[in-house]
Protein backbone atom coordinates (compact mmCIF):
# COMPACT_ATOMS: atom_id res chain seq x y z
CA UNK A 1 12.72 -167.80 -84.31
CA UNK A 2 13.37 -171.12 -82.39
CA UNK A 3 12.96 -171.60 -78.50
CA UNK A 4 16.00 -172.54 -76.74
CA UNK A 5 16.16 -176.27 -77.10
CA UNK A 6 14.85 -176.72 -80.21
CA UNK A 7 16.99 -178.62 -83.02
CA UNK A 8 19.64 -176.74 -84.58
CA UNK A 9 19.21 -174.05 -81.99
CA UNK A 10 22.65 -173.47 -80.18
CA UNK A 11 22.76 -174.71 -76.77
CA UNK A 12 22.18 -172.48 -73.30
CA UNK A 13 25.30 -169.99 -72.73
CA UNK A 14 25.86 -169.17 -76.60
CA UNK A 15 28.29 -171.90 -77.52
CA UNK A 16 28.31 -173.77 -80.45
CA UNK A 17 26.87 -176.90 -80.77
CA UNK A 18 28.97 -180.19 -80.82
CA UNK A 19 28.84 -183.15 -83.34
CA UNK A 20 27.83 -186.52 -82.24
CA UNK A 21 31.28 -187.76 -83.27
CA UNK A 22 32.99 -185.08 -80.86
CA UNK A 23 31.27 -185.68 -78.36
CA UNK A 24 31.82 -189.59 -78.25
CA UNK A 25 35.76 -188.33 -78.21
CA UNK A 26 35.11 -186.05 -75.19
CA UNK A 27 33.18 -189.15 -73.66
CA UNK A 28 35.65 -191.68 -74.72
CA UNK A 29 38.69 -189.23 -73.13
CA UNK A 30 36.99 -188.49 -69.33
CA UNK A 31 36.56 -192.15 -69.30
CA UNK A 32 39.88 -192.84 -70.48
CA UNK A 33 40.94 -190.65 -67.17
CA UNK A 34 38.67 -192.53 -64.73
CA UNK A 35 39.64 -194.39 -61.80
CA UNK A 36 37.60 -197.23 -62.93
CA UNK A 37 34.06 -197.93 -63.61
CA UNK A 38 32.63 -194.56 -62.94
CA UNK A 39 28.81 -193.15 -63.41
CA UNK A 40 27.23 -191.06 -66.22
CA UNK A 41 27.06 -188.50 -63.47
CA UNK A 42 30.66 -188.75 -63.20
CA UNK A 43 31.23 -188.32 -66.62
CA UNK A 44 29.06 -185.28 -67.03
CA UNK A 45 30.82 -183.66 -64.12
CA UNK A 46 33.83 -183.34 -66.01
CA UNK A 47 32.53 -182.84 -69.77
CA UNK A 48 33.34 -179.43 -71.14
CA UNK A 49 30.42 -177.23 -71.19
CA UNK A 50 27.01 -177.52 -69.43
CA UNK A 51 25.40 -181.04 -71.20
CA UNK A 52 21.88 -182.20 -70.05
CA UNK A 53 22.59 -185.69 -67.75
CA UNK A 54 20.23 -187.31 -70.69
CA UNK A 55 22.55 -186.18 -73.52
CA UNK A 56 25.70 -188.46 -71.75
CA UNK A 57 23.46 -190.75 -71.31
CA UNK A 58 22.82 -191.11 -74.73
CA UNK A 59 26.17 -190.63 -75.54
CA UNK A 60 27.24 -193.56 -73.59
CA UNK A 61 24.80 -195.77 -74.85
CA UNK A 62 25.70 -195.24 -78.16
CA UNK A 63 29.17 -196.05 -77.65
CA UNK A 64 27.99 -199.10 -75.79
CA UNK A 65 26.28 -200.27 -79.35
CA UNK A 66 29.55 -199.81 -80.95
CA UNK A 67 31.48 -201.70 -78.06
CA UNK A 68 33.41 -198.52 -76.99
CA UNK A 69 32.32 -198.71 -73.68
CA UNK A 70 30.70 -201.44 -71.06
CA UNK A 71 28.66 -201.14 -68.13
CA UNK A 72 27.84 -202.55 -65.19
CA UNK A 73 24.91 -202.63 -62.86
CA UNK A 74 25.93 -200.63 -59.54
CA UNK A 75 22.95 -199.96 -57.44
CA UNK A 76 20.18 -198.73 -59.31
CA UNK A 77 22.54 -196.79 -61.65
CA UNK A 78 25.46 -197.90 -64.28
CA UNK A 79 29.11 -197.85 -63.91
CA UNK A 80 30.92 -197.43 -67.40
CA UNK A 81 34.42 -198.38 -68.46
CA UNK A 82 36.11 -197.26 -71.25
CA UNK A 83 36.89 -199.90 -73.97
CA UNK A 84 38.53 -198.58 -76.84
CA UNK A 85 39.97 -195.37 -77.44
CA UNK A 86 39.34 -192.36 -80.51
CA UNK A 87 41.56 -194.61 -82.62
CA UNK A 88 39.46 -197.64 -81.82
CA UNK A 89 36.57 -195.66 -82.17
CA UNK A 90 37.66 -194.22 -85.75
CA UNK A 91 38.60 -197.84 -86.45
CA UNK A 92 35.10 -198.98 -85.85
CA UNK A 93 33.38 -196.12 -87.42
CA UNK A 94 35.26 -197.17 -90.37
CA UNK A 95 34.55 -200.93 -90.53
CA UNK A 96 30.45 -200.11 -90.35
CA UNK A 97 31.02 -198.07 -92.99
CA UNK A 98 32.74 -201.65 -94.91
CA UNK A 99 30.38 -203.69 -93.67
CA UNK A 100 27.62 -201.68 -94.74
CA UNK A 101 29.12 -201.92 -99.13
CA UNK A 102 28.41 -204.48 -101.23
CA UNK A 103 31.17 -204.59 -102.74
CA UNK A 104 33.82 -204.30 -100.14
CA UNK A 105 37.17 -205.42 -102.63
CA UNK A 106 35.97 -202.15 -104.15
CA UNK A 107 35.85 -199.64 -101.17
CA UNK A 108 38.61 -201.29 -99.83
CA UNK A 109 40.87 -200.51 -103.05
CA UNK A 110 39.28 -196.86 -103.50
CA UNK A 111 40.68 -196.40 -99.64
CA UNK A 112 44.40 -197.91 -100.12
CA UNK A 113 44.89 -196.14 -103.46
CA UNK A 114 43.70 -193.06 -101.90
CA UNK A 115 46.02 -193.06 -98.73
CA UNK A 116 49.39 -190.70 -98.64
CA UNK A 117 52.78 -193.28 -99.63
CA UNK A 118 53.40 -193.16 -95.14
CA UNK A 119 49.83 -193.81 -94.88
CA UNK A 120 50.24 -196.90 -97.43
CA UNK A 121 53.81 -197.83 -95.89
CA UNK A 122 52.07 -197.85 -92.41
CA UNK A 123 49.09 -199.62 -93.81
CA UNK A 124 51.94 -202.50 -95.51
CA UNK A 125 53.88 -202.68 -92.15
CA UNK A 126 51.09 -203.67 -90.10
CA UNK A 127 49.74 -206.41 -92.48
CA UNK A 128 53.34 -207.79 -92.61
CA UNK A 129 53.36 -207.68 -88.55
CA UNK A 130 49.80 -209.25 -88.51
CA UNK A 131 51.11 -212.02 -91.09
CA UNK A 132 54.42 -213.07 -89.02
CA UNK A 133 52.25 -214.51 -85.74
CA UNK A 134 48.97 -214.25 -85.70
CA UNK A 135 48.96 -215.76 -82.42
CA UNK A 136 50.30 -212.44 -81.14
């Protein structure tokens, strides 16, 4: 049997253990409720259940790769700002994934002719938004 700690173990106190993905969206929201630039100590204060300082760490620097979040240099320590939100988040998950296929024309029609008709009529209304002004 595992130690406490080990991979796929569940963390201290019993509870289940969190995707990365859910965790970026518990990230994303206490910074979304900040004041302002606040620090990864900040953040962990107010994260559901008890995460090591080094896992938001991580966290945050992850969503800094993906231009979710910035920081700046305060003291000797970081100050992080949200930038995008889960749906900007989602939205950039998803456009790795594109830019990561060869053949993007054909991911890109697997995903329209896969989407619900208000999904698609969603989809059409925001291209025809983005093609009145694109200065907007």
């Amino acid at each position: 049997m595992g130690s406490a700690g080990t991979a796929g173990s569940l963390p201290a106190g019993g509870g289940r253990r969190r995707g990365q993905g859910e965790l970026e969206a518990q990230v994303l929201s206490v910074l979304r409720t900040a004041p302002g630039p606040v620090t990864a100590a900040w953040v962990q204060e107010r994260l559901p259940g008890a995460l090591a300082y080094t896992t938001v760490m991580t966290i945050l620097s992850r969503l800094r790769a993906k231009n979710a979040v910035t920081r700046q240099r305060e003291g000797r320590s970081f100050a992080w700002e949200a930038t995008a939100d889960q749906a900007g988040l989602a939205a950039l998950r998803m456009r790795r994934v594109l830019d990561g296929e060869h053949d993007r024309e054909a991911v890109l029609t697997s995903f329209v002719t896969s989407l619900s008709p208000e999904d698609e009529q969603v989809l059409r209304e925001l291209l025809d938004h983005t093609d009145d002004d694109p200065e907007e």
